[in-house]
Protein backbone atom coordinates (compact mmCIF):
# COMPACT_ATOMS: atom_id res chain seq x y z
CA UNK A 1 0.00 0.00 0.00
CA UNK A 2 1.07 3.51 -1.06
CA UNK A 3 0.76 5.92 1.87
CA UNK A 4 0.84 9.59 1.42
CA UNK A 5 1.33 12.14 4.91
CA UNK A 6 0.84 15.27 5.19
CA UNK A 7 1.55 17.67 7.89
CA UNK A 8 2.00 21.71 6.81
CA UNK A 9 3.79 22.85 9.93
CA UNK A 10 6.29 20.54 10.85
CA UNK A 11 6.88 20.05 14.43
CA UNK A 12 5.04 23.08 15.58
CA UNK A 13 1.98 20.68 15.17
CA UNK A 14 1.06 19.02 18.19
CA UNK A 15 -0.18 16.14 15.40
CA UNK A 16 3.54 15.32 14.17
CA UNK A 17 4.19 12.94 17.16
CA UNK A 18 1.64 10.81 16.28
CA UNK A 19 1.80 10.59 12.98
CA UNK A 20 5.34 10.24 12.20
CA UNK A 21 5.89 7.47 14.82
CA UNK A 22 3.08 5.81 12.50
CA UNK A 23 4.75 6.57 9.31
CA UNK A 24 8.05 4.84 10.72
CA UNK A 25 6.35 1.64 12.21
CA UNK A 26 4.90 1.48 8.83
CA UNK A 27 7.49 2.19 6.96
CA UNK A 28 9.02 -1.49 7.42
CA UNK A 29 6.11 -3.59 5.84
CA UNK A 30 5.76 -0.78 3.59
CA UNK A 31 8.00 1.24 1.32
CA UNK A 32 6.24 3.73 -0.60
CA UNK A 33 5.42 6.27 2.21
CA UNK A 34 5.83 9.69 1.22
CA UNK A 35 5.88 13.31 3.22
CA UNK A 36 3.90 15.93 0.56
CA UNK A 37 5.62 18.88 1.70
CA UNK A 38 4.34 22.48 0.91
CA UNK A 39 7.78 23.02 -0.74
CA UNK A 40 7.36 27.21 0.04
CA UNK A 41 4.71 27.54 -2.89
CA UNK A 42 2.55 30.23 -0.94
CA UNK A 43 2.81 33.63 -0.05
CA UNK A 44 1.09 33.31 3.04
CA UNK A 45 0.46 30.01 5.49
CA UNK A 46 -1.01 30.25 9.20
CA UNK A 47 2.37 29.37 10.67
CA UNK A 48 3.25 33.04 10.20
CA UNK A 49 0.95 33.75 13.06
CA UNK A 50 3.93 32.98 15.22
CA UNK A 51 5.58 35.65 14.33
CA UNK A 52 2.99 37.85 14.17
CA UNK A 53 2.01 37.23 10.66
CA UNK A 54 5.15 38.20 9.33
CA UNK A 55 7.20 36.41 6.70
CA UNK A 56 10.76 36.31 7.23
CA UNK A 57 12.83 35.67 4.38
CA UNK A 58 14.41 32.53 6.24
CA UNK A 59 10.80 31.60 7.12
CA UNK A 60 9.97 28.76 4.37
CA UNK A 61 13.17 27.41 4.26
CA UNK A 62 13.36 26.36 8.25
CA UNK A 63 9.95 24.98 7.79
CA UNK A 64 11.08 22.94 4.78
CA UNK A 65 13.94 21.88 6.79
CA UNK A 66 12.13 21.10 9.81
CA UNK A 67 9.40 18.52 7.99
CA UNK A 68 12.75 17.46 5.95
CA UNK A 69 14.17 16.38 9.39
CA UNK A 70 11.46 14.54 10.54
CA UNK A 71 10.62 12.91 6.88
CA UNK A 72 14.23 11.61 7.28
CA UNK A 73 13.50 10.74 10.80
CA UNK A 74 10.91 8.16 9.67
CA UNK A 75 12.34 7.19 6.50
CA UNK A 76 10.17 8.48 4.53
CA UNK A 77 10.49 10.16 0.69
CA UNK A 78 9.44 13.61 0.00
CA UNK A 79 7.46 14.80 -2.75
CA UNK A 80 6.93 18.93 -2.81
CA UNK A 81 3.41 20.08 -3.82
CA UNK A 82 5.12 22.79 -6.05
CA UNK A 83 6.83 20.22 -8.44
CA UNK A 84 3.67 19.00 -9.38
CA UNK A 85 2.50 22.84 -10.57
CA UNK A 86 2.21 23.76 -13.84
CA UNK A 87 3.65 27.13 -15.21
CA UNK A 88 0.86 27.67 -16.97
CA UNK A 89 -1.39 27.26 -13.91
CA UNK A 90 0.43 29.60 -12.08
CA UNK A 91 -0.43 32.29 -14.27
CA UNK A 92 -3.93 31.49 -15.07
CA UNK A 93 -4.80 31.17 -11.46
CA UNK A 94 -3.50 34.74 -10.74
CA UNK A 95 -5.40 36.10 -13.66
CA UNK A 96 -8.84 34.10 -12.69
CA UNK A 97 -8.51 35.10 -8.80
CA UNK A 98 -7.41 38.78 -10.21
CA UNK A 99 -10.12 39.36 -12.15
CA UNK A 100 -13.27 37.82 -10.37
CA UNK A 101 -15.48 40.51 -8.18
CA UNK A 102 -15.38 40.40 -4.83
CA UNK A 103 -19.11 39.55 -4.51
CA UNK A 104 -18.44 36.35 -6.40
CA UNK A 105 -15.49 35.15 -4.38
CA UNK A 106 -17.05 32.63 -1.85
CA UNK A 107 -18.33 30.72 -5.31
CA UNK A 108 -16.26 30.64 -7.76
CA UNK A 109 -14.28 27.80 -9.30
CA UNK A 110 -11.15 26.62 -11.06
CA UNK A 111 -11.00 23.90 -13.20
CA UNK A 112 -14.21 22.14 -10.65
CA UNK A 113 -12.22 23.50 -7.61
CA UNK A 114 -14.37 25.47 -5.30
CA UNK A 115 -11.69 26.98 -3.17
CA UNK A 116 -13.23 29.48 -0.93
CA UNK A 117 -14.79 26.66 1.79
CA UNK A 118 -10.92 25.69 2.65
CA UNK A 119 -9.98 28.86 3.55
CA UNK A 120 -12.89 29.35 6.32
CA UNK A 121 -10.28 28.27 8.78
CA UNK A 122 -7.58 30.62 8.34
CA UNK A 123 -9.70 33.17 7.66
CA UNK A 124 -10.93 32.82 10.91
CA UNK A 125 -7.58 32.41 12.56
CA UNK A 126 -6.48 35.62 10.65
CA UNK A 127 -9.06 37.83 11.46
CA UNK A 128 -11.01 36.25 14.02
CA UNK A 129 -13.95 35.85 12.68
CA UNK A 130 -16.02 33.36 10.59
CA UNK A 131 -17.13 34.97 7.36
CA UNK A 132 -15.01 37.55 5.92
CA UNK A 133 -15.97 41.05 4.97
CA UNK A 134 -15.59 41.36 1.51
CA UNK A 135 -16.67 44.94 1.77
CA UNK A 136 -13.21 45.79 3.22
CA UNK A 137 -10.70 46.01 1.31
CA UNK A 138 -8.63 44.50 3.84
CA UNK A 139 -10.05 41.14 4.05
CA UNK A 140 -11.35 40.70 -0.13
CA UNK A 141 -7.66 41.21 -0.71
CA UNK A 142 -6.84 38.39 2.22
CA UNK A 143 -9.89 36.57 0.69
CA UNK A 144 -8.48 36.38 -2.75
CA UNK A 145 -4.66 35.25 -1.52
CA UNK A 146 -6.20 32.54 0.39
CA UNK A 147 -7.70 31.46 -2.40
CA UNK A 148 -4.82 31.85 -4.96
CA UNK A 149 -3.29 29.94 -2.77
CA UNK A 150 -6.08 27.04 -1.89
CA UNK A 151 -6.77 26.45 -5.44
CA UNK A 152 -3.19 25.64 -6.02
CA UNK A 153 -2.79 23.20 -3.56
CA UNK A 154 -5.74 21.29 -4.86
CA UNK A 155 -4.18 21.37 -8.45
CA UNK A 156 -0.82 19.98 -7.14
CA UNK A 157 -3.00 17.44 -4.51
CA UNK A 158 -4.72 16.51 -7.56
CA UNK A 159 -2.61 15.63 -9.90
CA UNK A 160 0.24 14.08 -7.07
CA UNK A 161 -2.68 11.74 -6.18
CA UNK A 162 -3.22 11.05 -10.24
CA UNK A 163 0.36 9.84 -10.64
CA UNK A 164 1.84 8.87 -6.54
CA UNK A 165 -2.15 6.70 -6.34
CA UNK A 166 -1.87 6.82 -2.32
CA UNK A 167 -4.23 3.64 -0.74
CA UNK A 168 -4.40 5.70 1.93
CA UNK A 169 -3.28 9.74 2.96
CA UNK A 170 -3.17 11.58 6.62
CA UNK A 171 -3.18 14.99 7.01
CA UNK A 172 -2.84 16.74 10.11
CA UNK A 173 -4.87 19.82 11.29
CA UNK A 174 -7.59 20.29 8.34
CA UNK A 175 -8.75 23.69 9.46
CA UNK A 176 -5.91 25.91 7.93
CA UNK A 177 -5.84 26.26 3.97
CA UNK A 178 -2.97 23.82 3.04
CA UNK A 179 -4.30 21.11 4.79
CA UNK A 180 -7.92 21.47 4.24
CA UNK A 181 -7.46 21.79 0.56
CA UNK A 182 -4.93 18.53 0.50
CA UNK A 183 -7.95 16.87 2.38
CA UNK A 184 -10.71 17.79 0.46
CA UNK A 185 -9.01 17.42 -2.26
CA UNK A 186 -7.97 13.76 -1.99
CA UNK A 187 -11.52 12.98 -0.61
CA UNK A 188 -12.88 14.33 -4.05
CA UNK A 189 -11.34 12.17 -5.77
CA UNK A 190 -11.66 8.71 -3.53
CA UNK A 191 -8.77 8.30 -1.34
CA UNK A 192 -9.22 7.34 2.12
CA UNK A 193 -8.11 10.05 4.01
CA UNK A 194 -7.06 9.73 7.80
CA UNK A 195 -7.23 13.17 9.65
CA UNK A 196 -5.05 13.85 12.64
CA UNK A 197 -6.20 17.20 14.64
CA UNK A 198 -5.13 18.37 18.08
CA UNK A 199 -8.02 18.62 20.64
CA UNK A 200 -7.04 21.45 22.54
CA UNK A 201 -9.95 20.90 25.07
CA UNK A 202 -9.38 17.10 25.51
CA UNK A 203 -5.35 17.89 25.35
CA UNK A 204 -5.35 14.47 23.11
CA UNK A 205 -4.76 13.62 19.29
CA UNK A 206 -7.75 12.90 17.51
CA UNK A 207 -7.40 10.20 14.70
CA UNK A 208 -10.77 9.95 12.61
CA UNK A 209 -11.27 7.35 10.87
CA UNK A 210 -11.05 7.16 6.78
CA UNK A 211 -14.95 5.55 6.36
CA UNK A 212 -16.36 5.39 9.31
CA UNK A 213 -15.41 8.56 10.89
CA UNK A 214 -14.90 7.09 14.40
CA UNK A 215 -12.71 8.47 16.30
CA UNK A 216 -9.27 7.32 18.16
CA UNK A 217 -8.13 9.24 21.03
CA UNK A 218 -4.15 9.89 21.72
CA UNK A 219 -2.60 11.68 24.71
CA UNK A 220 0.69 11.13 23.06
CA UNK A 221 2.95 14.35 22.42
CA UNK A 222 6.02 14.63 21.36
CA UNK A 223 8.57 17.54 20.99
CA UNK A 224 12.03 16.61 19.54
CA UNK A 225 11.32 13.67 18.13
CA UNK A 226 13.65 13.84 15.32
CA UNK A 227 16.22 13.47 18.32
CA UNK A 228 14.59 10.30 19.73
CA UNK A 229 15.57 7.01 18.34
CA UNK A 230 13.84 5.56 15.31
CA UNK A 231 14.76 1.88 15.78
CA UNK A 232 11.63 0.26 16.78
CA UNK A 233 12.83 -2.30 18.68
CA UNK A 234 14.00 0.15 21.56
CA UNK A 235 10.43 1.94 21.60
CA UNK A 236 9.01 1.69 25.18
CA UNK A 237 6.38 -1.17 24.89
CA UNK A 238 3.40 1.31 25.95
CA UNK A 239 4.23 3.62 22.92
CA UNK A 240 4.56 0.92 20.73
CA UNK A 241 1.26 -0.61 22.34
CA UNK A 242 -0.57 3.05 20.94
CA UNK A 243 0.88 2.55 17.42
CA UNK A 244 -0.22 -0.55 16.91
CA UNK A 245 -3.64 -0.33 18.39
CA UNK A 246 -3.88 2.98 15.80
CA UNK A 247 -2.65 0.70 12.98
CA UNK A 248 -5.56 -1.89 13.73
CA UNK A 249 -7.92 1.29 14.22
CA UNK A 250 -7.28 2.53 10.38
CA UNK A 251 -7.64 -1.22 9.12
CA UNK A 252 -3.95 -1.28 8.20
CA UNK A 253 -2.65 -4.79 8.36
CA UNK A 254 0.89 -4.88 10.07
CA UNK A 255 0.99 -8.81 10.89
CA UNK A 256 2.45 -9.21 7.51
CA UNK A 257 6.15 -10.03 6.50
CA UNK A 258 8.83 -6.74 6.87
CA UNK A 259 9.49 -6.35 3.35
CA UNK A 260 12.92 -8.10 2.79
CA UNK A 261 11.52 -10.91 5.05
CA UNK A 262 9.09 -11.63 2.66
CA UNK A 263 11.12 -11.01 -0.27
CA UNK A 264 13.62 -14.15 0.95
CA UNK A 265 10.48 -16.26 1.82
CA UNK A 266 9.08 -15.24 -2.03
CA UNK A 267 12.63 -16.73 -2.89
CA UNK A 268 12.75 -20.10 -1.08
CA UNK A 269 9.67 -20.92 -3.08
């Protein structure tokens, strides 16, 4: 199975714990895990609310490098969303989000993409509130970034998901623009996606559930773990206990043969 993760911010997500400790226990029955990385394609991302929503010039590259370190961490390949961009797309987006009024914004689309619904979440972390003002000139211009931005992720989600075919993605967070339009995205067209989100209320990590939408509750977090040890085998047996009970929760069959295992056994017969 081809497994696709997702996770915008790095380790400034309370989510990364979790999933990356998956991605690694999985990553020895299966090989073809990859990290979709934003690869700096945007102008704007809600990580620069930590610094006040300012973008430093260093500001893409350490979050590159951070989701870099813990991709290499787990073992896992890294595909940026921008390689899978099309020049052309880059200026006919521009010119479509230039040129629409403002009273259209919240629904028009690109190519079938609808973009304005995954931006509800950083709007609201921008300004506070949970319908823009497109009457202010302020938030239409916000508005139409946003969705410059949205509607490119979906084109790059979309056509990563045409050629990579992941049985299965997880995404962390789903409210902010990246990684709501990676997730609606993928659920448009059929993969099973696995959200990760950070209940700030519960203080736990929320796994729901591709198909059913159930939900598995975590109260594992993480900081550093690029630094921890990524040999399995000297995983405290309570941790590893919580990844595999999250493995059998998203119908993910790790009984089977670690791949060069089963490629002697294939062998011998």
């Amino acid at each position: 199975m081809k497994i696709a993760v997702h996770n915008p911010f790095g380790s400034l997500s309370e989510e990364a714990g979790v999933i990356y400790l998956l991605a690694r226990y999985l990553r020895r029955i299966f090989p073809e895990i990859v990290q979709l990385r934003c690869g700096g394609a945007f102008s704007l991302c809600d990580r620069d609310a930590e610094n006040s929503w300012r973008r430093g010039f260093h500001t893409c590259f350490q979050c590159m490098q951070d989701q870099s370190d813990l991709a290499g961490w787990a073992d896992l390949g890294v595909a940026s969303l921008t390689s899978y961009l099309e020049a052309e797309e880059l200026i006919e987006t521009r010119k479509w989000v230039s040129f629409a009024d403002a009273e259209s914004l919240a629904e028009i689309s690109f190519k079938g993409i609808v973009p304005f619904p995954y931006i509800r979440g950083s709007i609201k972390n921008r300004f506070g509130i949970d319908d823009p003002q497109l009457h202010n000139h302020h938030h239409e211009q916000m508005v139409r970034r946003l969705m410059l931005s949205a509607v490119r992720t979906c084109l790059a989600t979309r056509r990563f998901n045409d050629q990579f075919k992941p049985g299965l993605s997880i995404v962390a967070g789903g409210d902010d623009f990246v990684s709501h339009s990676v997730l609606g995205q993928s659920r448009s067209q059929g993969i099973p996606v696995a959200l990760v989100r950070w209940d700030i209320a519960g203080r736990a990590v929320k796994v729901f559930h591709p198909q059913s939408n159930e939900v598995f509750s975590c109260g594992l977090v993480l900081e550093g773990l690029s630094s921890m040890r990524g040999e399995i085998k000297t995983w405290p047996l309570e941790l590893l206990n919580i990844i595999e009970d999250l493995a059998a929760f998203l119908d993910i069959n790790t009984h089977q043969l670690p791949l060069p295992v089963a490629s002697a056994a294939q062998a011998r017969h």
